[in-house]
C-alpha atoms as a PDB file:
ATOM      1  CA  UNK A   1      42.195  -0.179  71.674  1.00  0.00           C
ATOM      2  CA  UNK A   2      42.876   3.506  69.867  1.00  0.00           C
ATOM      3  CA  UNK A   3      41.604   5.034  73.168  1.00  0.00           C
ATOM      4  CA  UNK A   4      44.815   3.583  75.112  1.00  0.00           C
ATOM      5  CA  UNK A   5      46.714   5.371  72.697  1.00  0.00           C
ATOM      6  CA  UNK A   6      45.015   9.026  71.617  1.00  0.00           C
ATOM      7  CA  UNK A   7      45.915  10.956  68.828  1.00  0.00           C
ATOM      8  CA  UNK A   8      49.027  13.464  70.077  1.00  0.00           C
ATOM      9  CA  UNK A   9      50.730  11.199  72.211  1.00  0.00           C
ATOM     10  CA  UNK A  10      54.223  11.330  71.894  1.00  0.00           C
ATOM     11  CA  UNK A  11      57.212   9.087  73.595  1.00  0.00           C
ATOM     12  CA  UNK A  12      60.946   9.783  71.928  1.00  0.00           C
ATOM     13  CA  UNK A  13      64.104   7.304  72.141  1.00  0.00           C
ATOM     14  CA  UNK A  14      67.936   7.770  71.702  1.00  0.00           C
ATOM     15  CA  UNK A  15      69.558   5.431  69.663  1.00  0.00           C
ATOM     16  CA  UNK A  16      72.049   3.038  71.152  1.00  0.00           C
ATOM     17  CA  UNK A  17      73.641  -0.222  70.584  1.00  0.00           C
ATOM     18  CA  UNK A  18      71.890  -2.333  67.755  1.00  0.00           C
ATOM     19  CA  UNK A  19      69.200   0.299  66.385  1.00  0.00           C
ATOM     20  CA  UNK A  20      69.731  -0.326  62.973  1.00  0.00           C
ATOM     21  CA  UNK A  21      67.995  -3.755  63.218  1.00  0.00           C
ATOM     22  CA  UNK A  22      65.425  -3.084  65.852  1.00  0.00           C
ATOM     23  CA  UNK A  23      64.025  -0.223  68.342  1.00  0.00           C
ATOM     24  CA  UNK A  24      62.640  -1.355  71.570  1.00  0.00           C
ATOM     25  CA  UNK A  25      59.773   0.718  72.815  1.00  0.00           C
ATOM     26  CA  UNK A  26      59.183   2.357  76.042  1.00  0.00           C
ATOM     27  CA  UNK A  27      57.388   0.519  79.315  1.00  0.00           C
ATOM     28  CA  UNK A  28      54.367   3.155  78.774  1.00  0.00           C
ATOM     29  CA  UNK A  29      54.150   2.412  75.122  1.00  0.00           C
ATOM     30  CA  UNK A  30      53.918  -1.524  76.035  1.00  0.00           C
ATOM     31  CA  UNK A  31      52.009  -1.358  78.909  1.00  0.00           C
ATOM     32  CA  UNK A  32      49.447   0.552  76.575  1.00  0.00           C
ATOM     33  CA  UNK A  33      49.480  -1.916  74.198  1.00  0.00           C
ATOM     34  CA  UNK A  34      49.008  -4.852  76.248  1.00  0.00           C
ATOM     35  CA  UNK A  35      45.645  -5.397  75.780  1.00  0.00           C
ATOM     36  CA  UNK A  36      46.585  -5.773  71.771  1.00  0.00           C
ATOM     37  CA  UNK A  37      48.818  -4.813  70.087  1.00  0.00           C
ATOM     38  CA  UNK A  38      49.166  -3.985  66.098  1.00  0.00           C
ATOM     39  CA  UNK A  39      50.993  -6.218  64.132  1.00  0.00           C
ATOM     40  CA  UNK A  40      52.481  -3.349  62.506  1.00  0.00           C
ATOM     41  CA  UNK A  41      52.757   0.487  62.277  1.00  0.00           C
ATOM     42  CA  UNK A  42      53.280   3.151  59.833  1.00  0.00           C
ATOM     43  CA  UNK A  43      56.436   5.573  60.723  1.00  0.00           C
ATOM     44  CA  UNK A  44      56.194   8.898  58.385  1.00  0.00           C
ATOM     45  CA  UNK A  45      59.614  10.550  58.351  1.00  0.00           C
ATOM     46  CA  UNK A  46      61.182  13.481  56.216  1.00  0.00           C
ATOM     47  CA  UNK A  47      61.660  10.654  53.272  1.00  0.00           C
ATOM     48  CA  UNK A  48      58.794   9.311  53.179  1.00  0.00           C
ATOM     49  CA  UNK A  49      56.585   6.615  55.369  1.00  0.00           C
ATOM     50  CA  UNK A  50      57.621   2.950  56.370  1.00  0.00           C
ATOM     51  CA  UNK A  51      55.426   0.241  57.329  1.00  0.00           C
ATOM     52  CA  UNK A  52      57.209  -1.669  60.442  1.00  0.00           C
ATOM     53  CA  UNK A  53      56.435  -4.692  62.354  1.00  0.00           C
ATOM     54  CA  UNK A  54      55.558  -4.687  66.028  1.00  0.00           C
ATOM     55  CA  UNK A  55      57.096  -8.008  67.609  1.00  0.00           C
ATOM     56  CA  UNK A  56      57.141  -9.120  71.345  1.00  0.00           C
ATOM     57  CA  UNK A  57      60.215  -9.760  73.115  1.00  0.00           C
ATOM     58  CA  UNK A  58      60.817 -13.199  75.340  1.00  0.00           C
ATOM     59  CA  UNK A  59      60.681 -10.494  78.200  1.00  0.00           C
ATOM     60  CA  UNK A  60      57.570  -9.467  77.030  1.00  0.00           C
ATOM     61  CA  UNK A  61      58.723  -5.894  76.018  1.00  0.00           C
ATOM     62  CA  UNK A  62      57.878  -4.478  72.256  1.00  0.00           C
ATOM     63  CA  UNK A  63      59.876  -3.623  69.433  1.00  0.00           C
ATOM     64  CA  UNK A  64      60.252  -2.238  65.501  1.00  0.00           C
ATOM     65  CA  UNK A  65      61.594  -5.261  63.960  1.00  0.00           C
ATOM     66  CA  UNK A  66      60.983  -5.762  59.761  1.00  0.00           C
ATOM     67  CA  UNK A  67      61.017  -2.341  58.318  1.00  0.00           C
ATOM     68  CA  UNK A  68      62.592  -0.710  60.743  1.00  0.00           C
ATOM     69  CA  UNK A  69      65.576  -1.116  59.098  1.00  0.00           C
ATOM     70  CA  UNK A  70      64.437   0.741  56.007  1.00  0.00           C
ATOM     71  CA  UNK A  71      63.180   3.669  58.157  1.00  0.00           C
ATOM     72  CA  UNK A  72      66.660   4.032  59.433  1.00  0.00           C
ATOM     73  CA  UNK A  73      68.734   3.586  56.140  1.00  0.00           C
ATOM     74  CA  UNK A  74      66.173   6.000  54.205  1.00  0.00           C
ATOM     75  CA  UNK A  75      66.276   8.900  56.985  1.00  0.00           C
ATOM     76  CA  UNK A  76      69.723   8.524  57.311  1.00  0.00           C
ATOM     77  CA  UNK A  77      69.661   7.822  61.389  1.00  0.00           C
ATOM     78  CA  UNK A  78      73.175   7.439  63.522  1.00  0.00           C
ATOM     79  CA  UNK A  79      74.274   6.456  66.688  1.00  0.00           C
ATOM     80  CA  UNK A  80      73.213   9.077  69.607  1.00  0.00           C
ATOM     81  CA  UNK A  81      70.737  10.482  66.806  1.00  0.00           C
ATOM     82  CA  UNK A  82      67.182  10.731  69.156  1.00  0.00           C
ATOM     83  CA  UNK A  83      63.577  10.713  67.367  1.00  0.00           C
ATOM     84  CA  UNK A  84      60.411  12.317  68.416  1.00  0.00           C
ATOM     85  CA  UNK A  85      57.493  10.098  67.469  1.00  0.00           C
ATOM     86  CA  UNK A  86      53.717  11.510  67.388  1.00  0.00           C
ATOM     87  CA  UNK A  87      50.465   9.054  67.264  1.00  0.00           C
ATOM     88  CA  UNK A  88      48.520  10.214  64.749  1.00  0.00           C
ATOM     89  CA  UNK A  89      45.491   7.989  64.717  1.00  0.00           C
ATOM     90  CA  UNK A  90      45.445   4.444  63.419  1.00  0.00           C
ATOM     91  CA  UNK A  91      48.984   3.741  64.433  1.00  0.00           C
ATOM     92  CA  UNK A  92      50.318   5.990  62.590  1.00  0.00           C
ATOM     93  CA  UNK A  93      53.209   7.554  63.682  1.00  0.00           C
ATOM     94  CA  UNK A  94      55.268  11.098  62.652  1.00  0.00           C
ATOM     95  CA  UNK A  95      58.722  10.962  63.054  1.00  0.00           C
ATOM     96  CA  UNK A  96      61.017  14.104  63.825  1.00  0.00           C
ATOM     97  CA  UNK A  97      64.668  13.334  63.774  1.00  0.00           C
ATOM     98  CA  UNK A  98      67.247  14.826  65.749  1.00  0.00           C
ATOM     99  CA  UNK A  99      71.109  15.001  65.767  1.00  0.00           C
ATOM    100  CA  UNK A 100      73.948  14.520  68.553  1.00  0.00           C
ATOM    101  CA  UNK A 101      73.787  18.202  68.757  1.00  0.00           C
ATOM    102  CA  UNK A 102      69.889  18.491  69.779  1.00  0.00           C
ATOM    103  CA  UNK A 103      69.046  19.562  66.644  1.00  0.00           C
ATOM    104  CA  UNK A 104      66.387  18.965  63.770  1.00  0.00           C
ATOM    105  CA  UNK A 105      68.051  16.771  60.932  1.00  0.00           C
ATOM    106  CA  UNK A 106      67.240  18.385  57.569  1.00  0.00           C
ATOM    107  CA  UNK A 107      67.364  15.737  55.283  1.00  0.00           C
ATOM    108  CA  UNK A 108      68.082  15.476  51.720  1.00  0.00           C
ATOM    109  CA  UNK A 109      65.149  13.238  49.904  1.00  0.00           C
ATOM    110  CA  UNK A 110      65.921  10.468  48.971  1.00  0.00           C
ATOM    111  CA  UNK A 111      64.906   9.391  45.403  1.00  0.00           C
ATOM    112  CA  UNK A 112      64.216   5.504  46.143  1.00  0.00           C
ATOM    113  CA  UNK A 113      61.268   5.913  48.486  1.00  0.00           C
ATOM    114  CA  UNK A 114      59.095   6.651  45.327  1.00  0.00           C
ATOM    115  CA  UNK A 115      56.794   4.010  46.365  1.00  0.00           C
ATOM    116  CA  UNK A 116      56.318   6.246  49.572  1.00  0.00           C
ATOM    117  CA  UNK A 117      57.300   9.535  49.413  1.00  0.00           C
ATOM    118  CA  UNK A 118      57.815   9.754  45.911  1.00  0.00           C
ATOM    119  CA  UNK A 119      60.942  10.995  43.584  1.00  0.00           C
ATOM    120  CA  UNK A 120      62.322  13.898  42.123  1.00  0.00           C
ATOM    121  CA  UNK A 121      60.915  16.084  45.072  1.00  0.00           C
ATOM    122  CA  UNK A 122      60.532  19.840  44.337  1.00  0.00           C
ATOM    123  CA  UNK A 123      62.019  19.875  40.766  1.00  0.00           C
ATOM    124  CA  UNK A 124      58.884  20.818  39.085  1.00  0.00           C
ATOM    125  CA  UNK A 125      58.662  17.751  37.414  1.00  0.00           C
ATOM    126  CA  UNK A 126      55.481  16.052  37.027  1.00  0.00           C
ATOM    127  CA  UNK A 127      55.854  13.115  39.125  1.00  0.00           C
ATOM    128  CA  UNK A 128      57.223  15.212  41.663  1.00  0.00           C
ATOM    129  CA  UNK A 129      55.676  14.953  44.839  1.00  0.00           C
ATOM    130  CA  UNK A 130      56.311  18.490  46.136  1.00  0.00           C
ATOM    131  CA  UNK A 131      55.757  22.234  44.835  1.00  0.00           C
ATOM    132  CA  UNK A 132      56.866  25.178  45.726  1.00  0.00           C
ATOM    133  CA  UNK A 133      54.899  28.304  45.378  1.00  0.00           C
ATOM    134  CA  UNK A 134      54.938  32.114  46.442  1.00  0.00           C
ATOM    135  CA  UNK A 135      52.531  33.397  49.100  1.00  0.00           C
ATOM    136  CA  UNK A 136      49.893  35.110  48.055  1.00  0.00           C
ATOM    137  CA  UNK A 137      47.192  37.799  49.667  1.00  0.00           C
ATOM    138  CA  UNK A 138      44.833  35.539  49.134  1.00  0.00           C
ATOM    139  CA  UNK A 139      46.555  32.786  51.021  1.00  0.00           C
ATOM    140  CA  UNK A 140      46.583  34.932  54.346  1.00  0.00           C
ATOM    141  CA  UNK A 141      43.619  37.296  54.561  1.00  0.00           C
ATOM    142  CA  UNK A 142      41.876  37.345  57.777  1.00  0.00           C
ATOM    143  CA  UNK A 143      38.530  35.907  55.999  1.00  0.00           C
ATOM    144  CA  UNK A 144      38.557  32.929  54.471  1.00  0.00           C
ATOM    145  CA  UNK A 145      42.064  32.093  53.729  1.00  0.00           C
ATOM    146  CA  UNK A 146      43.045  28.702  51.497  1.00  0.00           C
ATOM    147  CA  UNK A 147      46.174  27.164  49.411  1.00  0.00           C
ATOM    148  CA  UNK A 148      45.657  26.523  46.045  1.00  0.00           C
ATOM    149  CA  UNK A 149      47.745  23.458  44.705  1.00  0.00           C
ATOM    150  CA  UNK A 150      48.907  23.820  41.179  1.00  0.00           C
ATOM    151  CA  UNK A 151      46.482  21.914  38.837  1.00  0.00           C
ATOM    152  CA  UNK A 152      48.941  20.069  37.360  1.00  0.00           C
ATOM    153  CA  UNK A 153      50.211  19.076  40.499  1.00  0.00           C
ATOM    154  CA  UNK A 154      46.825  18.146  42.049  1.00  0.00           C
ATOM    155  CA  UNK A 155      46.746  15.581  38.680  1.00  0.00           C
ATOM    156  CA  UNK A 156      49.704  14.102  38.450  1.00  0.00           C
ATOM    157  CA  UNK A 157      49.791  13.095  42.154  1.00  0.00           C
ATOM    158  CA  UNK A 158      45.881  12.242  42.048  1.00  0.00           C
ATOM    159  CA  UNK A 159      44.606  14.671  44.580  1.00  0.00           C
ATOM    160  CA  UNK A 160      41.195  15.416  43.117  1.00  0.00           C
ATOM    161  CA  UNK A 161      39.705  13.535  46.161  1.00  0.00           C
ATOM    162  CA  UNK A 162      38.144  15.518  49.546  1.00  0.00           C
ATOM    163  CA  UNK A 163      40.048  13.808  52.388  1.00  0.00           C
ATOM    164  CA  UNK A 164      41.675  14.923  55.698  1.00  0.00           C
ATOM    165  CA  UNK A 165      45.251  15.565  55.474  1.00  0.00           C
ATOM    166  CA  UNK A 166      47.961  16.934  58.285  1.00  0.00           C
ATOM    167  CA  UNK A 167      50.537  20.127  57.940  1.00  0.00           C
ATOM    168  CA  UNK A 168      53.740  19.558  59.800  1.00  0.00           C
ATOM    169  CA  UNK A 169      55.854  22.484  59.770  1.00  0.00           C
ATOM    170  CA  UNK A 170      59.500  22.642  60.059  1.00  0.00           C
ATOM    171  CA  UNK A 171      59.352  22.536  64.079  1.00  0.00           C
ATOM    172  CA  UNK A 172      57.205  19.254  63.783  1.00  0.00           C
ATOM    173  CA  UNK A 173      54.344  20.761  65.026  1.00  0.00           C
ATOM    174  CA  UNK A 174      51.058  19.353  62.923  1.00  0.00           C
ATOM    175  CA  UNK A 175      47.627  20.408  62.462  1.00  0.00           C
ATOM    176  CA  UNK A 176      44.928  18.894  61.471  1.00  0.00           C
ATOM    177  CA  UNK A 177      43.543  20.115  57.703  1.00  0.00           C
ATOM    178  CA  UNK A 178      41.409  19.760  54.927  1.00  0.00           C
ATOM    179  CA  UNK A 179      42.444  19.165  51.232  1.00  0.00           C
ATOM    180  CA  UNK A 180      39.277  19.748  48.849  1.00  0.00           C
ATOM    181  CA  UNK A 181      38.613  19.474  45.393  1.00  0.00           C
ATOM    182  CA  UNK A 182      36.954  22.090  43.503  1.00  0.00           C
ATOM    183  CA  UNK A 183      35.946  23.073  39.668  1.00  0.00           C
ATOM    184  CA  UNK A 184      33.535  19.972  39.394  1.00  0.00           C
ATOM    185  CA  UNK A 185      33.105  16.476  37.554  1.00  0.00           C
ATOM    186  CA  UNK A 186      35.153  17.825  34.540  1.00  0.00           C
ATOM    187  CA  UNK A 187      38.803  16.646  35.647  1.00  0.00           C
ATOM    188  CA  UNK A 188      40.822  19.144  33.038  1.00  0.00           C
ATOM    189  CA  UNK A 189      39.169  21.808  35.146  1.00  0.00           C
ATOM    190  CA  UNK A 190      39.630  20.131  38.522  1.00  0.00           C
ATOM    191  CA  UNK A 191      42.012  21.171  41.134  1.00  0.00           C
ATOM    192  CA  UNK A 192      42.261  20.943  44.821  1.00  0.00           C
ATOM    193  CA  UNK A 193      42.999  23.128  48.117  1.00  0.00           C
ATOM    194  CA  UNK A 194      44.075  23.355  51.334  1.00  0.00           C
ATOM    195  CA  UNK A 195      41.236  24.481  53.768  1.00  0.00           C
ATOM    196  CA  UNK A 196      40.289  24.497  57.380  1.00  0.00           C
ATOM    197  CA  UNK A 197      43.184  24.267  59.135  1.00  0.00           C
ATOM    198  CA  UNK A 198      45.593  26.206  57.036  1.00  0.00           C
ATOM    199  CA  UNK A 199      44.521  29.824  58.259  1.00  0.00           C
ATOM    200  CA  UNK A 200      45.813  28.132  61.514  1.00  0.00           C
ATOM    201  CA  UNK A 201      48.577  26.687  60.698  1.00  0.00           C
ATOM    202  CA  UNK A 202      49.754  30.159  58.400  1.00  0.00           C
ATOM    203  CA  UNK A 203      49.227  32.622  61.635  1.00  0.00           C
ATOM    204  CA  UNK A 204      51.100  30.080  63.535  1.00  0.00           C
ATOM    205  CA  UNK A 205      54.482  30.393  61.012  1.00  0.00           C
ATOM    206  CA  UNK A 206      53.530  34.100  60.525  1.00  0.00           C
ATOM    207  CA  UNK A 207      53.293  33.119  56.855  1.00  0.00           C
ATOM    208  CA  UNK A 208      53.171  36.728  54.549  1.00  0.00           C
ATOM    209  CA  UNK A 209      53.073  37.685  51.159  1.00  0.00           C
ATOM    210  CA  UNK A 210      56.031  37.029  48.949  1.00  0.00           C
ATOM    211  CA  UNK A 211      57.458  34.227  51.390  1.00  0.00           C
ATOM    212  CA  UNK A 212      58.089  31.381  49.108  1.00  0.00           C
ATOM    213  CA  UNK A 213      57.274  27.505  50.438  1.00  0.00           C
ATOM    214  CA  UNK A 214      57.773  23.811  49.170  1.00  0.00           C
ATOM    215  CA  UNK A 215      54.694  21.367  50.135  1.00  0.00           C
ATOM    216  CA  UNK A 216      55.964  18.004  50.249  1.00  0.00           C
ATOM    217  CA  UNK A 217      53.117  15.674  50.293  1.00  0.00           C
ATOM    218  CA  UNK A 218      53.572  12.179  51.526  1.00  0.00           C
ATOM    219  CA  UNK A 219      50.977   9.682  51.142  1.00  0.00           C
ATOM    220  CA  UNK A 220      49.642   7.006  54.017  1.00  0.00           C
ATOM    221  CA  UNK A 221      49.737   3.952  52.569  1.00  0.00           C
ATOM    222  CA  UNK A 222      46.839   2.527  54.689  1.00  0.00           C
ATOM    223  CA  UNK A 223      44.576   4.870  53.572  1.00  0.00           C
ATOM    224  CA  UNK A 224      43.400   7.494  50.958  1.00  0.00           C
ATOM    225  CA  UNK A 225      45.120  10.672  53.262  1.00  0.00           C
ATOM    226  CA  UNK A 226      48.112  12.511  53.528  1.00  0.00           C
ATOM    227  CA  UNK A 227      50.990  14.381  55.602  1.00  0.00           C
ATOM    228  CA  UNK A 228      52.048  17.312  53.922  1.00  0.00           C
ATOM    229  CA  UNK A 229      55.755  18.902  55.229  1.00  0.00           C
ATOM    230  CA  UNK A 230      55.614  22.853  54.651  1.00  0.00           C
ATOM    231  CA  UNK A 231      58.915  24.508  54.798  1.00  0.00           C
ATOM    232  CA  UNK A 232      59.715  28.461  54.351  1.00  0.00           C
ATOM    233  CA  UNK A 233      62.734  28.689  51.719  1.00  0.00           C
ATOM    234  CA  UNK A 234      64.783  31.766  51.790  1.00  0.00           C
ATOM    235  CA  UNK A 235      64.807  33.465  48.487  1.00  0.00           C
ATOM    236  CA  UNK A 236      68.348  33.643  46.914  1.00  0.00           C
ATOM    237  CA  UNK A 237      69.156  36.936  46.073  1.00  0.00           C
END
């Protein structure tokens, strides 16, 4: 079934009459997912990511039923807002919001999707699910170029695990990534970095020492893996 819907594909919808209860889904997307379709799907938004129910319509047509409502209280969506939704493998979907005036929301996170996207977001605070750090050399050289996630960070939000995560940077545009852990078996030692795809994804954002970025991670519930939103804050002067 993945094959009749590959990693990248993208459909978008405006919201209209009676979205906050449930989002019908283009012909394409239901003529792709004839064959069989998911019960449910993950949608990963700024705040977080929402497991939502797939249900079929007396018409036959497909829509985001239970949960949807969730995704749109949590993200904050309005009438005439239009989202942007990417397949990322395993029915998981990332979500880029838009406003009545064709641009990107930029949303304020919201401190109840802790189960998802966790709380207290960028306060330094150990059960915070996002850093922010200062660009280093070593973060951009030509050879060999990695982030290095505060250890205490990598701890407190259990990262000490090799897996494949994906950047999404404050266009929407993802790449695919590595997170590794490094410093061995002995766990007070342990931390973990961003490899592989981040020299990509830092030429791409002309990333350069002294810029200072938050890393937002937000966990897949399905599985042990991660998206991880990078934004470029302005420093106050």
């Amino acid at each position: 079934m993945e094959h009749n819907l590959p990693i990248g594909w993208r459909f978008f919808k405006i919201m209209g009459w009676g979205f906050h209860t449930s989002l019908d889904l283009p012909p394409i997307m239901c003529k792709k997912l004839k064959e069989k379709k998911p019960e449910e799907v993950v949608l990963i938004g700024q705040n977080g990511s929402f497991k939502v129910k797939i249900q079929e319509r007396k018409d036959q047509k497909l829509c985001f039923t239970k949960g949807w409502d969730d995704f749109v209280g949590q993200n904050g969506i309005a009438f005439k807002d239009f989202a942007v939704f990417e397949h990322m493998g395993s029915f998981h979907f990332s979500v880029i919001l838009f406003d009545r005036t064709c641009c990107q929301k930029d949303l304020h996170p919201n401190p109840e999707t802790s189960h998802e996207g966790g709380k207290n977001l960028c306060t330094g605070q150990e059960n915070s699910s996002c850093f922010t750090t200062t660009i280093k050399a070593y973060n951009v050289r030509r050879g060999g170029p990695f982030m290095y996630i505060p250890k205490k960070f990598s701890l407190s939000n259990n990262l000490l695990k090799s897996t494949n995560i994906t950047l999404r940077g404050p266009c929407g545009k993802t790449w695919p990534a590595k997170l590794k852990s490094r410093g061995g078996k002995v766990k007070s030692k342990s931390y973990a970095c961003i490899l592989d795809g981040w020299k990509e994804f830092a030429m791409y954002y002309h990333l350069k020492v002294r810029d200072v970025c938050s890393f937002r991670f937000i966990r897949l519930p399905t599985s042990y893996s991660f998206m991880v939103d990078v934004k470029k804050i302005l420093p106050v002067n």
